[in-house]
PDB file of N, CA and C in Angstrom:
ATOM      1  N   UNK A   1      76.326 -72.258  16.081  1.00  0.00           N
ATOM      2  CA  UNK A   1      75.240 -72.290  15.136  1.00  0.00           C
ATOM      3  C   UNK A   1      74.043 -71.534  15.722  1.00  0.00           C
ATOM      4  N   UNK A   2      73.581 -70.843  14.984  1.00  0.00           N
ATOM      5  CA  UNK A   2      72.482 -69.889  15.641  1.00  0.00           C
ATOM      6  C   UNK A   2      70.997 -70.367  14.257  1.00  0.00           C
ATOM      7  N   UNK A   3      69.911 -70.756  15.510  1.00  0.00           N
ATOM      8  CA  UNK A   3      68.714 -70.473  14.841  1.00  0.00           C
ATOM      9  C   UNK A   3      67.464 -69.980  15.163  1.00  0.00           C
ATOM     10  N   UNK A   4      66.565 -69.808  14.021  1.00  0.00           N
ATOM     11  CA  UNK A   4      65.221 -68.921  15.160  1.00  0.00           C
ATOM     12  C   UNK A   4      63.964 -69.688  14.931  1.00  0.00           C
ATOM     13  N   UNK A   5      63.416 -69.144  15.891  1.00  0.00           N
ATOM     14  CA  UNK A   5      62.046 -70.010  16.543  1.00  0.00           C
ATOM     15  C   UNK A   5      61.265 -68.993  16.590  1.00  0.00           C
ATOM     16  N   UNK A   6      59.885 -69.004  16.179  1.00  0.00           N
ATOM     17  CA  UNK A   6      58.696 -68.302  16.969  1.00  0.00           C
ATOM     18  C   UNK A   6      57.834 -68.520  18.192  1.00  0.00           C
ATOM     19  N   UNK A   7      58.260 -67.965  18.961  1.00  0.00           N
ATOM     20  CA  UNK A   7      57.064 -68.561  20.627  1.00  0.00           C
ATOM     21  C   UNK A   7      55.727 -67.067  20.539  1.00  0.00           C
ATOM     22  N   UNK A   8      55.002 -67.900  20.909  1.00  0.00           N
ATOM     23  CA  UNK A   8      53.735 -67.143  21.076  1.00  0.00           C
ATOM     24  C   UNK A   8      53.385 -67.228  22.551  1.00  0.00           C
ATOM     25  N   UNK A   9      52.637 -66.021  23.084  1.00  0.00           N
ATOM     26  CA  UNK A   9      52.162 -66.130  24.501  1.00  0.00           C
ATOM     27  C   UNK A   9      51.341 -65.543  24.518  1.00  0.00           C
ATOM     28  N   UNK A  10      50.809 -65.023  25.585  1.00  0.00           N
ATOM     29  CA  UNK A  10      49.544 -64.397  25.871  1.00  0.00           C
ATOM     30  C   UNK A  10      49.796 -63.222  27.188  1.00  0.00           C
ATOM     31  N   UNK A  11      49.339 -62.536  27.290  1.00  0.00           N
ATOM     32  CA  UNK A  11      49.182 -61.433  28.852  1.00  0.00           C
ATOM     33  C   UNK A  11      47.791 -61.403  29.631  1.00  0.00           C
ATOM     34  N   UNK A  12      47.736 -62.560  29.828  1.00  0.00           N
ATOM     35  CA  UNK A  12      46.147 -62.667  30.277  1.00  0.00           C
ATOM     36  C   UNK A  12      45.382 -62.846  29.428  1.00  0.00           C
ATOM     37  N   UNK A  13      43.757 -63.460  29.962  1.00  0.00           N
ATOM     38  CA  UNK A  13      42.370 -63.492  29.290  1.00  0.00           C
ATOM     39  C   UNK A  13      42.514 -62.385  28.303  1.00  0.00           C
ATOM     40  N   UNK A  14      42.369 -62.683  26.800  1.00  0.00           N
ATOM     41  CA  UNK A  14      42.059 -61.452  25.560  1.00  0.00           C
ATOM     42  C   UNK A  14      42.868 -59.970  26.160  1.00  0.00           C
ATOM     43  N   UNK A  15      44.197 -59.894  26.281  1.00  0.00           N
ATOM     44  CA  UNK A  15      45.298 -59.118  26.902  1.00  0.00           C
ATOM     45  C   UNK A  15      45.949 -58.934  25.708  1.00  0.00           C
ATOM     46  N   UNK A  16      47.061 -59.080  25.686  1.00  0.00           N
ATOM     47  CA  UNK A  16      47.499 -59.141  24.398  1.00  0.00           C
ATOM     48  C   UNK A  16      48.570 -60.463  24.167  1.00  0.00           C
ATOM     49  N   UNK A  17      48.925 -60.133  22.847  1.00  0.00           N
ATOM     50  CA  UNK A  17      49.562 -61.210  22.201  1.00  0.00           C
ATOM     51  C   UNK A  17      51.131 -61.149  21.773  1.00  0.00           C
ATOM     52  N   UNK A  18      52.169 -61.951  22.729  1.00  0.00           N
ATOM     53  CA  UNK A  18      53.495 -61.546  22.591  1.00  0.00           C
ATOM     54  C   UNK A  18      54.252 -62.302  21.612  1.00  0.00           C
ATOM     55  N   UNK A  19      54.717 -62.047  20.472  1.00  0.00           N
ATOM     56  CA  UNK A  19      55.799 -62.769  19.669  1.00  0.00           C
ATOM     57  C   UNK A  19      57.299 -62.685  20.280  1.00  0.00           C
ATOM     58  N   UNK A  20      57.534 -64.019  20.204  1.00  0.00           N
ATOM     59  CA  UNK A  20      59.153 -63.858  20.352  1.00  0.00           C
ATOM     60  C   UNK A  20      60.092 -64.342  19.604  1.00  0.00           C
ATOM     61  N   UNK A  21      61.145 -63.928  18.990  1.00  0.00           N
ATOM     62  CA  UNK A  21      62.045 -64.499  18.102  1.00  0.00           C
ATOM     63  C   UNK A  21      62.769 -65.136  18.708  1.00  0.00           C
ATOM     64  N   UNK A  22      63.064 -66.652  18.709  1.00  0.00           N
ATOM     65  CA  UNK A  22      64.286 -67.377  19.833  1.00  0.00           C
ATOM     66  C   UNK A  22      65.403 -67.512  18.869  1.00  0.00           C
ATOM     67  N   UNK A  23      66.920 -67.295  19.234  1.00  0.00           N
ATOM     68  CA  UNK A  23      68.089 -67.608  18.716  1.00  0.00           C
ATOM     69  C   UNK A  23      68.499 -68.691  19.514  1.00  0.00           C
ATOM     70  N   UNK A  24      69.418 -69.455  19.266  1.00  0.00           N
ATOM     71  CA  UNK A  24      69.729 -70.408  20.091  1.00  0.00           C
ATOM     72  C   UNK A  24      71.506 -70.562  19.480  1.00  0.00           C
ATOM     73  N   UNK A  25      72.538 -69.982  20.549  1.00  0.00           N
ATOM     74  CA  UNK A  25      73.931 -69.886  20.535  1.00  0.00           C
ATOM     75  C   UNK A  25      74.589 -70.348  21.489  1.00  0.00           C
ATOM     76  N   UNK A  26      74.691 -71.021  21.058  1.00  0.00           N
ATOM     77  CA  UNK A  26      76.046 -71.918  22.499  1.00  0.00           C
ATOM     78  C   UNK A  26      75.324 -72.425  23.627  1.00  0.00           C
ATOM     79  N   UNK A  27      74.362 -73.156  23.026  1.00  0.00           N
ATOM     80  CA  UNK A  27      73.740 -73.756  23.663  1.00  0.00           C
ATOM     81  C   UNK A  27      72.588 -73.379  24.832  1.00  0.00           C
ATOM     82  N   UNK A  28      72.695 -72.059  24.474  1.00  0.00           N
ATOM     83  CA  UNK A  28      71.416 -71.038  25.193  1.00  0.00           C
ATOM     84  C   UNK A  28      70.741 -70.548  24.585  1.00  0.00           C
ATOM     85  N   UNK A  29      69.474 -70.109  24.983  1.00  0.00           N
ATOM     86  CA  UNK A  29      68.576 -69.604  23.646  1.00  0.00           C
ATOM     87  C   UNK A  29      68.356 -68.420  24.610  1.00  0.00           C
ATOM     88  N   UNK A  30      67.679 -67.626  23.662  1.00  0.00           N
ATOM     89  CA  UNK A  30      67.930 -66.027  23.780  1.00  0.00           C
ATOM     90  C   UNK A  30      66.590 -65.725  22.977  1.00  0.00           C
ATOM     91  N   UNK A  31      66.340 -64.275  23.249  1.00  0.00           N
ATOM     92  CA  UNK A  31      64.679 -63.471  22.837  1.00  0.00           C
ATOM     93  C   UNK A  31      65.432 -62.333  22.234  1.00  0.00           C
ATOM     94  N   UNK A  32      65.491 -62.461  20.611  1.00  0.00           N
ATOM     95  CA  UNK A  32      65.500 -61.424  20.668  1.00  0.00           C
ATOM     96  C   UNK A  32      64.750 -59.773  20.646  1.00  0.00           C
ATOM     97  N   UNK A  33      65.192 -58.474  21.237  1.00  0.00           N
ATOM     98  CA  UNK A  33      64.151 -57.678  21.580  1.00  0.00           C
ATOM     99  C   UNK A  33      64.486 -56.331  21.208  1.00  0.00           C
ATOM    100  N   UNK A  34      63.812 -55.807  20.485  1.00  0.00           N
ATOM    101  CA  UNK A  34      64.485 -54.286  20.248  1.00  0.00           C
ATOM    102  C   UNK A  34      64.154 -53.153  21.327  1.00  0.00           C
ATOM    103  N   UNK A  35      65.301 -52.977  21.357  1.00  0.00           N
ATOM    104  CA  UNK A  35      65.150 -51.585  22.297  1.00  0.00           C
ATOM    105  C   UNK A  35      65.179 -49.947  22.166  1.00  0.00           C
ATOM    106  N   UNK A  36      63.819 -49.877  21.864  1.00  0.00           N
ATOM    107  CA  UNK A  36      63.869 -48.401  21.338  1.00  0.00           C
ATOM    108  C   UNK A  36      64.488 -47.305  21.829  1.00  0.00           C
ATOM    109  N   UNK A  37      65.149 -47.392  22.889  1.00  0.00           N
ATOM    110  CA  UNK A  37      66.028 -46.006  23.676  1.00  0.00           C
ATOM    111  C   UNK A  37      67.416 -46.155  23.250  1.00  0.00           C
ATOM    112  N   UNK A  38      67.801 -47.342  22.852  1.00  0.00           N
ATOM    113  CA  UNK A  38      69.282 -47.339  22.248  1.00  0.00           C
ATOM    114  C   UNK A  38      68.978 -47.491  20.721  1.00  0.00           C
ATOM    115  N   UNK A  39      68.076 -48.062  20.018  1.00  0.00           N
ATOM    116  CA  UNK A  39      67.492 -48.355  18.532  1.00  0.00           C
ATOM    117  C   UNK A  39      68.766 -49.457  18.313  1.00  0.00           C
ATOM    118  N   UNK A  40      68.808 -50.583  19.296  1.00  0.00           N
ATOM    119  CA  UNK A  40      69.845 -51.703  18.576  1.00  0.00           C
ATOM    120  C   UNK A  40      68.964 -52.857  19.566  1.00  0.00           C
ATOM    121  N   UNK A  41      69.099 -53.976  18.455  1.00  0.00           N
ATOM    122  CA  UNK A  41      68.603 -54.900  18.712  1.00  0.00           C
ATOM    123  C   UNK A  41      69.680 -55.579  19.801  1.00  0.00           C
ATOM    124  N   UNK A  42      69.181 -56.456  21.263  1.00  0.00           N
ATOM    125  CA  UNK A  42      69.611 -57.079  22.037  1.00  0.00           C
ATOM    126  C   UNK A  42      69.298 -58.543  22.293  1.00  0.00           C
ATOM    127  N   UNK A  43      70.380 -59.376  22.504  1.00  0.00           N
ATOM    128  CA  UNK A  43      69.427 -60.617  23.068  1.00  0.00           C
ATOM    129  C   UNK A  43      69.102 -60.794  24.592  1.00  0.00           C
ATOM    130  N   UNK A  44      67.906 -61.741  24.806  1.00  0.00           N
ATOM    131  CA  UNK A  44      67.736 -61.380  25.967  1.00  0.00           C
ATOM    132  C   UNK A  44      67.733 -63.068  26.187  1.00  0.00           C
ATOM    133  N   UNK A  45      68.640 -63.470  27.490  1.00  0.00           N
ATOM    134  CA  UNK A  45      68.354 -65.095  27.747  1.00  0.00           C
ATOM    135  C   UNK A  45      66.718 -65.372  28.088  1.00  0.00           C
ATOM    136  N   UNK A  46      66.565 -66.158  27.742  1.00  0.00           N
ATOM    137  CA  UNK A  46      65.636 -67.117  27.401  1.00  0.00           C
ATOM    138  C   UNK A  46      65.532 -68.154  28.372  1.00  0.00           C
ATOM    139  N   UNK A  47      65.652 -68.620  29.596  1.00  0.00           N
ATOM    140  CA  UNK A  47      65.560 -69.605  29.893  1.00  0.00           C
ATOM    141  C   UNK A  47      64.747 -71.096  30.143  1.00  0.00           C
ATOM    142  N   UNK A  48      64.064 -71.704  30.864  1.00  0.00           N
ATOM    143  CA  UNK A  48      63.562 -73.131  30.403  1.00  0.00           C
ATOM    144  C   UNK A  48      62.305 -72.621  30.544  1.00  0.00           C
ATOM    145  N   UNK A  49      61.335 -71.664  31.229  1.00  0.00           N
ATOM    146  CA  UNK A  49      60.162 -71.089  31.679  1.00  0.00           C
ATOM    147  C   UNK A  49      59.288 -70.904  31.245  1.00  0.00           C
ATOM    148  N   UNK A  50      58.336 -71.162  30.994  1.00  0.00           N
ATOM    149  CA  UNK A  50      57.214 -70.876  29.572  1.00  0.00           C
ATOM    150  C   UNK A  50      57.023 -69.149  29.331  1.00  0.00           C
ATOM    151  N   UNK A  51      57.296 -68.592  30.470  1.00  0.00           N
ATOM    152  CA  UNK A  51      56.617 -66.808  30.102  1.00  0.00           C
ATOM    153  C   UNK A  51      57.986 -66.423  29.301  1.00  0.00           C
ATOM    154  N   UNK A  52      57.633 -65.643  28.357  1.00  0.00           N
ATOM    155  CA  UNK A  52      58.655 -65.389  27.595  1.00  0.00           C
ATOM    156  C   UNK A  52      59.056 -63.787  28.296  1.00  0.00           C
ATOM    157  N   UNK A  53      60.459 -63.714  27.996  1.00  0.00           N
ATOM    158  CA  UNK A  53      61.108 -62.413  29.011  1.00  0.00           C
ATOM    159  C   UNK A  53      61.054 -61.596  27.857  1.00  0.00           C
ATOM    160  N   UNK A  54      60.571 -60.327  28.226  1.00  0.00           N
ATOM    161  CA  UNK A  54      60.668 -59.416  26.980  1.00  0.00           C
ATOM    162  C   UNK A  54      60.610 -59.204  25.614  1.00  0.00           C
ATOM    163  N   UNK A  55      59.453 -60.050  24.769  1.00  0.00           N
ATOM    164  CA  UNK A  55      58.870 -60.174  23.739  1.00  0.00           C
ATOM    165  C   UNK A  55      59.398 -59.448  22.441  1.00  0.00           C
ATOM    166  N   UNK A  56      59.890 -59.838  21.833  1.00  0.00           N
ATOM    167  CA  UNK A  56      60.119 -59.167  20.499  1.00  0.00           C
ATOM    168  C   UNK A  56      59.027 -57.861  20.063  1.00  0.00           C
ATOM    169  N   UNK A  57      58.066 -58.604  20.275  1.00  0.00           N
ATOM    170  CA  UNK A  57      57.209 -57.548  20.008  1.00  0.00           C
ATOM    171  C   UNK A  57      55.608 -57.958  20.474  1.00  0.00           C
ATOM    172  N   UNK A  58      54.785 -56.959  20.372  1.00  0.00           N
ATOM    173  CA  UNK A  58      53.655 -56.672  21.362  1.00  0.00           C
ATOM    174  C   UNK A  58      52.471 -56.491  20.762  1.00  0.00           C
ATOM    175  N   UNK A  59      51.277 -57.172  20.600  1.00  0.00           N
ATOM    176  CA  UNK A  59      50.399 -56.485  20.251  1.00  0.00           C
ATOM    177  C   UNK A  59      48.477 -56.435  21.006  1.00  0.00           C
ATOM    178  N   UNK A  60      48.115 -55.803  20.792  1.00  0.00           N
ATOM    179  CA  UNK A  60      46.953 -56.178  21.675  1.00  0.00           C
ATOM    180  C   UNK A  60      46.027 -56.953  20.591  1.00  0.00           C
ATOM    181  N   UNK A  61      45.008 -57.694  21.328  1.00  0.00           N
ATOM    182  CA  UNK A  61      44.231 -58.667  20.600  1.00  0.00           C
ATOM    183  C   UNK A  61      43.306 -58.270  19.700  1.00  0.00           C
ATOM    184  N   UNK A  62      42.887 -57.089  19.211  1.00  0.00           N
ATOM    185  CA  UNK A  62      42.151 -56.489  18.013  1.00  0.00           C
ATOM    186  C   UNK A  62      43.559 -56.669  16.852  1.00  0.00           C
ATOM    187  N   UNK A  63      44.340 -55.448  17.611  1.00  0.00           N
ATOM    188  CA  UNK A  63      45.494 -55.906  16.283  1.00  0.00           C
ATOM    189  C   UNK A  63      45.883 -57.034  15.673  1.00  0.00           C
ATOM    190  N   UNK A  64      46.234 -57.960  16.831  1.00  0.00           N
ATOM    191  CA  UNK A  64      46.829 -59.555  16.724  1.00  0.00           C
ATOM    192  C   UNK A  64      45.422 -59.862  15.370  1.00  0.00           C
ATOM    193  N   UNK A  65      44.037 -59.636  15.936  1.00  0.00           N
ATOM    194  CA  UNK A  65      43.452 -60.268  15.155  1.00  0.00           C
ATOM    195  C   UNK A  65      43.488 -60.077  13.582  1.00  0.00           C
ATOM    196  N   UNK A  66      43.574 -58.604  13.644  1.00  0.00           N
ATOM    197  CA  UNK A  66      43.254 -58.064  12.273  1.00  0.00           C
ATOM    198  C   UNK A  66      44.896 -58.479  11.415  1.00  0.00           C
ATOM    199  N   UNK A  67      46.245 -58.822  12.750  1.00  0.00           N
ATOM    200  CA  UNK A  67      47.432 -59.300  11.524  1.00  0.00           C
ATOM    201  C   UNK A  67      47.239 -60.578  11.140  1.00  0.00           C
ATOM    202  N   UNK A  68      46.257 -61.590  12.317  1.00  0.00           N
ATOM    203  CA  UNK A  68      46.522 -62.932  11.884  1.00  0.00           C
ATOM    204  C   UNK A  68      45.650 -63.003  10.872  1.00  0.00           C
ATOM    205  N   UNK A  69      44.667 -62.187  10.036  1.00  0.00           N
ATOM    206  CA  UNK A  69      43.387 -62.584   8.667  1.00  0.00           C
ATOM    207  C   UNK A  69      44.556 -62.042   8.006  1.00  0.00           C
ATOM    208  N   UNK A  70      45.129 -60.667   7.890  1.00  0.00           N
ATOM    209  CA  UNK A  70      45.562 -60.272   6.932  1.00  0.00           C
ATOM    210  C   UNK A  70      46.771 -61.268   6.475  1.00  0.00           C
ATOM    211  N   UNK A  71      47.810 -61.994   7.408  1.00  0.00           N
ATOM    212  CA  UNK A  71      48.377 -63.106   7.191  1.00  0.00           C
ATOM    213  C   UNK A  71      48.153 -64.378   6.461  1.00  0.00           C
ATOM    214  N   UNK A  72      46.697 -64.895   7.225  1.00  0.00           N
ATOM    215  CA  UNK A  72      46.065 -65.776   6.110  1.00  0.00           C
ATOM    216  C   UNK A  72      46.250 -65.576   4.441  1.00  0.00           C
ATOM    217  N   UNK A  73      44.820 -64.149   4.473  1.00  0.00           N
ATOM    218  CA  UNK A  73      44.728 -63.701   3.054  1.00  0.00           C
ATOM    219  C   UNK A  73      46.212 -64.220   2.380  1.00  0.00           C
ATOM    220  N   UNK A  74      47.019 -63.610   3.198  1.00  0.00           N
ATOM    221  CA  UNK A  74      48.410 -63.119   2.220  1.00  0.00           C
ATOM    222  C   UNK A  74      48.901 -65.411   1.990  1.00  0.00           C
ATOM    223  N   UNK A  75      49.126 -65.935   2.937  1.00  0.00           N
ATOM    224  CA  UNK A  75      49.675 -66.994   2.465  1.00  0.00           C
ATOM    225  C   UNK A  75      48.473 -67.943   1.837  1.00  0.00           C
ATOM    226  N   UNK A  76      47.095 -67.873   2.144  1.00  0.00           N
ATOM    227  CA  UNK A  76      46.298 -68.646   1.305  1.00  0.00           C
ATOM    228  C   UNK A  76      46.037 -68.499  -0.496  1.00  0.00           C
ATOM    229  N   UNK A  77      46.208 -67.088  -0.222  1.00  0.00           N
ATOM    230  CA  UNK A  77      46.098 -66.678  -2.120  1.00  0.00           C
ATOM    231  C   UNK A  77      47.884 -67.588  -2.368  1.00  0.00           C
ATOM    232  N   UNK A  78      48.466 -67.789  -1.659  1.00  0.00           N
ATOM    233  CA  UNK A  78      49.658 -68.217  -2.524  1.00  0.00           C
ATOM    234  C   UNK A  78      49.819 -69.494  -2.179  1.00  0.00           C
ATOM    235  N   UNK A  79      48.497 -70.247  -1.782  1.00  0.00           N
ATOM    236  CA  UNK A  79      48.480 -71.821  -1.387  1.00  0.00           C
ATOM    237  C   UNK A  79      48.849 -72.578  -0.295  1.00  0.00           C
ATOM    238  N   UNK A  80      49.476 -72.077   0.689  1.00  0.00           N
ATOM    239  CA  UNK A  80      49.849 -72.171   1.813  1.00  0.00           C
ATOM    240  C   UNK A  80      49.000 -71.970   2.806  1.00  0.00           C
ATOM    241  N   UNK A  81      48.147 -73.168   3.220  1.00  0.00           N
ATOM    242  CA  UNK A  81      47.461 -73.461   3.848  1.00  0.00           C
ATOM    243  C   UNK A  81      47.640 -74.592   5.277  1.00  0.00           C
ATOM    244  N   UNK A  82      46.858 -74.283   6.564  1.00  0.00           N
ATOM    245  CA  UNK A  82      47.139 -75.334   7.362  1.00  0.00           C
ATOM    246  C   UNK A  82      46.865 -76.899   6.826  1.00  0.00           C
ATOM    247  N   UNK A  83      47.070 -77.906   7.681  1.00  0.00           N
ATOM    248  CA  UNK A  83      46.731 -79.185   7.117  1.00  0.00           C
ATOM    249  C   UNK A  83      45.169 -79.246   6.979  1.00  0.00           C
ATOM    250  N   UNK A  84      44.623 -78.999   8.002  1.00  0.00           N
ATOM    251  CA  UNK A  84      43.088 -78.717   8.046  1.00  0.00           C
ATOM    252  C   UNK A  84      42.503 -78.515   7.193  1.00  0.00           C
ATOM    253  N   UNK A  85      43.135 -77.071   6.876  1.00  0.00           N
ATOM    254  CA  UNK A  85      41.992 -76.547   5.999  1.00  0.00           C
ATOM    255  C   UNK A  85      42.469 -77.048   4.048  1.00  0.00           C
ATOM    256  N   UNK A  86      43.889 -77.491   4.349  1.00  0.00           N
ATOM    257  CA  UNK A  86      43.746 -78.012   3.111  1.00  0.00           C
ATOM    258  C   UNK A  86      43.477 -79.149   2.575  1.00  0.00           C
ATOM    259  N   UNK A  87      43.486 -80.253   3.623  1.00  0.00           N
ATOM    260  CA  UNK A  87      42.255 -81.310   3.572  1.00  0.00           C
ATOM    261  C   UNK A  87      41.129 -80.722   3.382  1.00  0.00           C
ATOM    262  N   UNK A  88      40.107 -80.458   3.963  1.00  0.00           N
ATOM    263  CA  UNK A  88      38.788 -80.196   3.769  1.00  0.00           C
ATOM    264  C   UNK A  88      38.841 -79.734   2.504  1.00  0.00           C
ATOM    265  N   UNK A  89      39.492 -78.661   2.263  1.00  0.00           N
ATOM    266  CA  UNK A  89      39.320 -78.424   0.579  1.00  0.00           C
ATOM    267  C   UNK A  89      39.554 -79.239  -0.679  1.00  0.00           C
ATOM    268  N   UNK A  90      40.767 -79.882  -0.390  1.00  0.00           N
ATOM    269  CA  UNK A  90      41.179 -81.149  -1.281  1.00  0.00           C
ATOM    270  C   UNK A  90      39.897 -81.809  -1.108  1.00  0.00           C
ATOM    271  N   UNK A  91      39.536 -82.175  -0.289  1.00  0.00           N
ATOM    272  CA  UNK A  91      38.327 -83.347  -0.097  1.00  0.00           C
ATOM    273  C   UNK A  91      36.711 -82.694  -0.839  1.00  0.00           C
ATOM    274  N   UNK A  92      36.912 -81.550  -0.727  1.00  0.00           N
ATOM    275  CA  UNK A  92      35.553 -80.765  -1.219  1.00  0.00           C
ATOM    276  C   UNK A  92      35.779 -80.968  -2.704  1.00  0.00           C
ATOM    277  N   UNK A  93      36.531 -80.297  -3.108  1.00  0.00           N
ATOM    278  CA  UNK A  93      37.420 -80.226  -4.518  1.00  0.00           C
ATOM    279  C   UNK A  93      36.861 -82.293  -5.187  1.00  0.00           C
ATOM    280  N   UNK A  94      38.030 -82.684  -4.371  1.00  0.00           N
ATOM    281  CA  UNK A  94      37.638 -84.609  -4.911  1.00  0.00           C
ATOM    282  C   UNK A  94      36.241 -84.941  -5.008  1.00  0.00           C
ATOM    283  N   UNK A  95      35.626 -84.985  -4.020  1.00  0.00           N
ATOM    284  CA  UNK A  95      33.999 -84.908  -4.322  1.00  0.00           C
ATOM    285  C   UNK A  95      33.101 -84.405  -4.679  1.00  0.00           C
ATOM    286  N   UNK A  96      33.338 -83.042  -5.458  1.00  0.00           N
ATOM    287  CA  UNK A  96      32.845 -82.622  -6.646  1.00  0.00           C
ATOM    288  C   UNK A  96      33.006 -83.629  -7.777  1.00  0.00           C
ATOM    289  N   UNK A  97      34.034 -83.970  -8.292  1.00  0.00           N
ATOM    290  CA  UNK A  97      34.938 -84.439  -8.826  1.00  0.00           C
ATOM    291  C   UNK A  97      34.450 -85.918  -9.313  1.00  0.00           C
ATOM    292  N   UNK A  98      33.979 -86.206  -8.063  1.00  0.00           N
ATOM    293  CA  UNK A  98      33.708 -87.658  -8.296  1.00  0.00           C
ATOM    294  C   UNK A  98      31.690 -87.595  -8.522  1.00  0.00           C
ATOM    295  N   UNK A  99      31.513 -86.652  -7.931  1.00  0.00           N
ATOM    296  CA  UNK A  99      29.912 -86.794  -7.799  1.00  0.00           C
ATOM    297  C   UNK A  99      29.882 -85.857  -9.741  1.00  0.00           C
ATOM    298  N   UNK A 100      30.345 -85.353 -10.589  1.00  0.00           N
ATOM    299  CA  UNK A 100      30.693 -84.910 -11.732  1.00  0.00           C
ATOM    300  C   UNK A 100      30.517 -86.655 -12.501  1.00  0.00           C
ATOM    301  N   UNK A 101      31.794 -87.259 -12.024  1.00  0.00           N
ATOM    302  CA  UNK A 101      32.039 -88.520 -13.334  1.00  0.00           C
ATOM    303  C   UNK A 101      30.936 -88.971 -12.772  1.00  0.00           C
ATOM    304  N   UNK A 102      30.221 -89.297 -11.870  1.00  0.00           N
ATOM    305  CA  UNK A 102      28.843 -90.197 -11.755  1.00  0.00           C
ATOM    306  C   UNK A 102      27.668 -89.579 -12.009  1.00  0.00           C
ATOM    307  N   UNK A 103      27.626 -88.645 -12.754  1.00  0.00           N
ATOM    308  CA  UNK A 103      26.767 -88.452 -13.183  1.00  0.00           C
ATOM    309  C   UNK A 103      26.833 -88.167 -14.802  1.00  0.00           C
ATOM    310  N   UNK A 104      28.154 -87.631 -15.312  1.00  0.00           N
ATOM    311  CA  UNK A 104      28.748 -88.008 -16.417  1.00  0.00           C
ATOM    312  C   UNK A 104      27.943 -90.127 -17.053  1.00  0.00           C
ATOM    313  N   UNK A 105      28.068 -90.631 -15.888  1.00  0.00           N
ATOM    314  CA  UNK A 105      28.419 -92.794 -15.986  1.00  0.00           C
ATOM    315  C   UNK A 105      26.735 -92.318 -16.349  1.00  0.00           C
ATOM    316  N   UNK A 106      25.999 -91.651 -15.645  1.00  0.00           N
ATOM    317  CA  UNK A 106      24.892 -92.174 -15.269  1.00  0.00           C
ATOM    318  C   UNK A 106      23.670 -91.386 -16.550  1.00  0.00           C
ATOM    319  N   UNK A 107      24.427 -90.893 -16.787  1.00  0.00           N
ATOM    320  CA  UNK A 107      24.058 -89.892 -18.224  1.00  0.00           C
ATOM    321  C   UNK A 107      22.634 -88.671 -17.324  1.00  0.00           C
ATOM    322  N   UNK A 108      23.156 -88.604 -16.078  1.00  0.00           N
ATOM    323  CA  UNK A 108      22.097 -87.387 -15.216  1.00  0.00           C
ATOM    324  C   UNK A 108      22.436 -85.929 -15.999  1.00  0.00           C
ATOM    325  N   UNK A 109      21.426 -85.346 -15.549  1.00  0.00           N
ATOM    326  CA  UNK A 109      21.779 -83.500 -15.820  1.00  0.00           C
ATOM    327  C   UNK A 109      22.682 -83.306 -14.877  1.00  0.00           C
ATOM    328  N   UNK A 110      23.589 -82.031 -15.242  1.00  0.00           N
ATOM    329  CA  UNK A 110      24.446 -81.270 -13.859  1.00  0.00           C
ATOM    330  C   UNK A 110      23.170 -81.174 -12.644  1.00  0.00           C
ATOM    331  N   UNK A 111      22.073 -80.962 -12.902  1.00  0.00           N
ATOM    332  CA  UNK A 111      21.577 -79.784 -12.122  1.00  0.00           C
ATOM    333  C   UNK A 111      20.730 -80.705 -11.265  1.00  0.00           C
ATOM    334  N   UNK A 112      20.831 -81.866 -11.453  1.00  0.00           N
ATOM    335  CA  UNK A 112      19.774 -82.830 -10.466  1.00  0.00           C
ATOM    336  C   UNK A 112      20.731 -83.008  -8.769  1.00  0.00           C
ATOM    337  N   UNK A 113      19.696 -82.599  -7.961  1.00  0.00           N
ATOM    338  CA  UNK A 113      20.659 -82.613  -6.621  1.00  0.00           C
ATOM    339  C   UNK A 113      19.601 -83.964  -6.096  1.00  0.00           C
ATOM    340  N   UNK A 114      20.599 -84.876  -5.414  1.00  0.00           N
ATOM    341  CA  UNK A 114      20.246 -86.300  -4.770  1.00  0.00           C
ATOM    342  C   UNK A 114      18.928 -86.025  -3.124  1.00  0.00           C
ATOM    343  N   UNK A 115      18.155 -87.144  -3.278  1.00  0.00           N
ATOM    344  CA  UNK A 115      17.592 -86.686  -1.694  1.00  0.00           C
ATOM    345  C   UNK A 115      18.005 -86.740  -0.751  1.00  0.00           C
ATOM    346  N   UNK A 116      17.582 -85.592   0.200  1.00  0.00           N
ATOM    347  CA  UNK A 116      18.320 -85.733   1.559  1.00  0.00           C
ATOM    348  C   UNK A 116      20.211 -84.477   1.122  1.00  0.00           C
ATOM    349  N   UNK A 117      20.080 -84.051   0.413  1.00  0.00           N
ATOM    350  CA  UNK A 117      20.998 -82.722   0.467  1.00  0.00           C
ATOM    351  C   UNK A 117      20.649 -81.270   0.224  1.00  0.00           C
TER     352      UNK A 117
END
């Protein structure tokens, strides 16, 4: 049975940022890594070690940055959000929500803001 994993690492202080694809076959897990002088993908063992051996792929930390927003953008417009941030929003969202019907109960204007906000 083969499956994959994402490991993330680092190359030093703001160095760059290594992705690795893990397979895991017969009870060993493996990186896989393309090798541009043959153009065929290889696995590479993996063993128990935290530094990952030969990274799927490579990027330096401007890039990393500018894929991890453009990533966001791409899964937040389609709702897929961390737990974090989709609490806080649910919760922003609800207490609109609720500060709306109490003032709906209370027969206030929209536009009256409470003291102390």
């Amino acid at each position: 049975m083969s499956f994959k994993r994402v490991r993330l690492g680092d190359n030093g202080f703001m160095g760059e940022l290594e992705i690795a694809l893990v397979s895991r076959r017969d009870n060993q897990r493996f990186v896989e890594h393309y090798d541009p002088e043959t153009r065929k993908w290889r696995l590479v063992k993996y063993g128990d070690g935290c530094k990952i051996p030969n990274p799927t792929i490579r990027f330096d930390m401007e890039d990393a940055v500018e894929i991890y927003l453009e990533m966001h953008a791409f899964f937040s417009s389609r709702g897929i959000r961390n737990k974090d941030e989709s609490f806080i929003g649910g919760e922003l969202v609800g207490t609109k929500r609720h500060l709306s019907d109490l003032r709906h109960l209370l027969k206030l204007p929209p536009d009256i803001v409470p003291k102390g906000a």
